[in-house]
C-alpha atoms as a PDB file:
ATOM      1  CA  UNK A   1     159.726 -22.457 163.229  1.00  0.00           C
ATOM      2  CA  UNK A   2     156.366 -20.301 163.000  1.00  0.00           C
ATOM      3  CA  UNK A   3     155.407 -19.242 159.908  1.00  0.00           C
ATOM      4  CA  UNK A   4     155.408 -15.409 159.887  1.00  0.00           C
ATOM      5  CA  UNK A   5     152.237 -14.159 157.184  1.00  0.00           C
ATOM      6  CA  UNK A   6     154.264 -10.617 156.934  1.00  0.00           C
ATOM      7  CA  UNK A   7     156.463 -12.162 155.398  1.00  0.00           C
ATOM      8  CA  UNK A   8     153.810 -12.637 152.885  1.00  0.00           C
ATOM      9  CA  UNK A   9     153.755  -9.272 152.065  1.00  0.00           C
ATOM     10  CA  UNK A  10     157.008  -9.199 150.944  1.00  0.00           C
ATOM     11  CA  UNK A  11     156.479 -12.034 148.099  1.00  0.00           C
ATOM     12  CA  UNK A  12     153.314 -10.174 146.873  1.00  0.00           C
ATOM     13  CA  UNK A  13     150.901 -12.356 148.649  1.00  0.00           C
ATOM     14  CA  UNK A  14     149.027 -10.166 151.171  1.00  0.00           C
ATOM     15  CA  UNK A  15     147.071 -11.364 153.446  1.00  0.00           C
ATOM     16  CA  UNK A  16     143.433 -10.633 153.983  1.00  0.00           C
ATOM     17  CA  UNK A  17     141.367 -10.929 157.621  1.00  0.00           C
ATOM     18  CA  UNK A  18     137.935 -12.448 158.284  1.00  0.00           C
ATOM     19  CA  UNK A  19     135.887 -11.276 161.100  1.00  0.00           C
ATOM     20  CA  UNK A  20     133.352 -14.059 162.868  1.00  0.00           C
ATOM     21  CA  UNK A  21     130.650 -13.006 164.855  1.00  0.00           C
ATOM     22  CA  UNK A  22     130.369 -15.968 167.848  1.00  0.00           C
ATOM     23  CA  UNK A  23     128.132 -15.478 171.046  1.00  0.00           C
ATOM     24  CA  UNK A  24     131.079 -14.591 174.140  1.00  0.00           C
ATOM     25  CA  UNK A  25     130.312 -18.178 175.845  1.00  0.00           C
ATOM     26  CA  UNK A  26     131.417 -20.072 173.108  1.00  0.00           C
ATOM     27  CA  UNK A  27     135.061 -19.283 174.440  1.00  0.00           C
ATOM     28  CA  UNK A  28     134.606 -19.936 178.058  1.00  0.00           C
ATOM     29  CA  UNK A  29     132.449 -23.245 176.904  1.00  0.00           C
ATOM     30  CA  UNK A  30     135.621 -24.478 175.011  1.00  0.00           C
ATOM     31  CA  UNK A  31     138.309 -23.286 177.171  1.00  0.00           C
ATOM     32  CA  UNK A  32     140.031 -21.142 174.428  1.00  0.00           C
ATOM     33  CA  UNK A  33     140.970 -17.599 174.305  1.00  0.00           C
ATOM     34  CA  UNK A  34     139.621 -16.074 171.013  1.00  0.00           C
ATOM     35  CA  UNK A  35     143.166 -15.703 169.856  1.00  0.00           C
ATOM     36  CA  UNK A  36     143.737 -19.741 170.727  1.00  0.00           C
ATOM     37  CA  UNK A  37     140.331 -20.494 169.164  1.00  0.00           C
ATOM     38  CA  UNK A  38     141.091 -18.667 165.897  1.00  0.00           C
ATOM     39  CA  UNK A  39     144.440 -20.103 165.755  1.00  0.00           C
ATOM     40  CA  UNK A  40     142.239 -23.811 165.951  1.00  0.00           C
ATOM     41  CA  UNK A  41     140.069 -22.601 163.377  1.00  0.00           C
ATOM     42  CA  UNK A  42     142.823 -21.755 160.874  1.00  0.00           C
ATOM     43  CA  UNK A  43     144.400 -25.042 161.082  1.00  0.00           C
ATOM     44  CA  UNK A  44     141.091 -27.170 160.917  1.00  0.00           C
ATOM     45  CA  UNK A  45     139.916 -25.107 157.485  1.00  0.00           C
ATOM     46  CA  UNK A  46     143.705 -26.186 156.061  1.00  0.00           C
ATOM     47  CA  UNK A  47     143.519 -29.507 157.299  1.00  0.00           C
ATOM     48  CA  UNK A  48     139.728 -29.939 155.608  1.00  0.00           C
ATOM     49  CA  UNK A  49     140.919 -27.896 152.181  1.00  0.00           C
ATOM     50  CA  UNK A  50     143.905 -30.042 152.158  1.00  0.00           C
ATOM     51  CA  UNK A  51     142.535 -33.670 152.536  1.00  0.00           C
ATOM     52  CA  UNK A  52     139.775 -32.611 150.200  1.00  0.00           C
ATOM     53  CA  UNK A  53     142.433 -31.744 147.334  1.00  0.00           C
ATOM     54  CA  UNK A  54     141.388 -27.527 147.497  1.00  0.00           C
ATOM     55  CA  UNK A  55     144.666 -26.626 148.389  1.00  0.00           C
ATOM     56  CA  UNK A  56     148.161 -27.818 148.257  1.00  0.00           C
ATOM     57  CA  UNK A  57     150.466 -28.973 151.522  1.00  0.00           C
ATOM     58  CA  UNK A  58     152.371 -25.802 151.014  1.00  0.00           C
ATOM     59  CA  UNK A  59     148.866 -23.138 150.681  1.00  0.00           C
ATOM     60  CA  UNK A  60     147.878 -25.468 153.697  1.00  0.00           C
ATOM     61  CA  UNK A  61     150.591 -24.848 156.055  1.00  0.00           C
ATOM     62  CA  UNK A  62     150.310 -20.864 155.434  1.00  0.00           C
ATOM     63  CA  UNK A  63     146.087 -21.101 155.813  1.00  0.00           C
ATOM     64  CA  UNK A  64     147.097 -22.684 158.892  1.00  0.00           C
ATOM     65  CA  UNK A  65     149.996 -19.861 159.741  1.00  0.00           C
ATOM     66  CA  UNK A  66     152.195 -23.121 159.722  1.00  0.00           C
ATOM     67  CA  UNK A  67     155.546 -24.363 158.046  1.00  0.00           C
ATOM     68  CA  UNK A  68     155.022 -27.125 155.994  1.00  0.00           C
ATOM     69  CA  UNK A  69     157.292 -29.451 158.717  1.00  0.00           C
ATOM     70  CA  UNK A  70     154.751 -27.521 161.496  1.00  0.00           C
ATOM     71  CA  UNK A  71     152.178 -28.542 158.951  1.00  0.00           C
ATOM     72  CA  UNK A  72     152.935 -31.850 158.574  1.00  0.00           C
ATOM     73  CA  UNK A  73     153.307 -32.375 162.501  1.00  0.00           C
ATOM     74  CA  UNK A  74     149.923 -31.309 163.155  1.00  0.00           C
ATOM     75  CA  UNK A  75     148.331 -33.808 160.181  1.00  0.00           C
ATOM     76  CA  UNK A  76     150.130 -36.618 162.321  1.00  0.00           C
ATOM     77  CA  UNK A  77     148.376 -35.320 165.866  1.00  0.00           C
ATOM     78  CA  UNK A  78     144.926 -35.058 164.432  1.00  0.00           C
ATOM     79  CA  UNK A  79     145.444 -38.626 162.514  1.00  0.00           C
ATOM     80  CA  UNK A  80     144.703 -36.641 158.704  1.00  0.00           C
ATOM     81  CA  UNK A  81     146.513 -38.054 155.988  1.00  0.00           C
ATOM     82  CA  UNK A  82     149.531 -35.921 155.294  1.00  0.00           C
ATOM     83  CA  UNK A  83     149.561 -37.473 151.334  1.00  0.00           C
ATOM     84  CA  UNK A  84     146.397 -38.329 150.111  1.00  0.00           C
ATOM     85  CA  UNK A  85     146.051 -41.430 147.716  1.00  0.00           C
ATOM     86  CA  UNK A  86     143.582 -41.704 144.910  1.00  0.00           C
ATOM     87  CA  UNK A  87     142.792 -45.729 144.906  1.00  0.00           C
ATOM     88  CA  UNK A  88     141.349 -45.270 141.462  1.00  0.00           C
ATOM     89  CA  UNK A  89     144.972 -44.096 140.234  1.00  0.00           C
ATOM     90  CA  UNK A  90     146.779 -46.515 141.960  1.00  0.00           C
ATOM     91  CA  UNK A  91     144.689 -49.075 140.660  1.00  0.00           C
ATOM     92  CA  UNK A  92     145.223 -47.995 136.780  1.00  0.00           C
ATOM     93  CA  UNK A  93     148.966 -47.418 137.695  1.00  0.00           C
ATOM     94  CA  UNK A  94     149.598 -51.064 139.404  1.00  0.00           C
ATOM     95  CA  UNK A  95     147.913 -52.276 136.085  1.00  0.00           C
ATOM     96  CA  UNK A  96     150.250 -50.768 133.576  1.00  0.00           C
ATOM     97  CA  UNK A  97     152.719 -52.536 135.143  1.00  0.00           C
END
């Protein structure tokens, strides 16, 4: 399932687009139409907000134009932790007993 962002429109959430300026070659030099490479570029900025605590799974999976399953399958493919641990809580948890 593909996550649809007009749908997004309907829950109040609109969404808003970002124009890059990239030299032409940079497609051709990675292979990727610009619609592949800004597809790429929406899932890498999720995956870096998410393991950095910015953003929730769910916020996440619709940065990255995702379901959260979707979401959660493409964690797994480029090895990012899908639930990220704080050893410092764990620590004071396992303590408490």
């Amino acid at each position: 399932m593909r996550y649809d962002p007009a749908r997004e429109t309907d829950r109040g959430n609109a969404m808003n687009t970002v124009t890059l300026e990239l030299p032409e070659d940079v497609f051709s030099a990675l292979r990727r139409s610009p619609e592949e490479f800004a597809r790429e570029l929406r899932l890498a900025a999720a995956i870096h907000w998410y393991e950095r605590g910015q953003i929730s799974q769910e916020k996440a999976a619709r940065v990255a134009g995702l379901d959260r399953t979707d979401f959660l399958k493409a964690l797994a493919r480029e090895e990012a932790d899908a639930f990220g641990v704080d050893f410092e809580d764990l620590d004071r948890e396992l303590q408490r007993g």
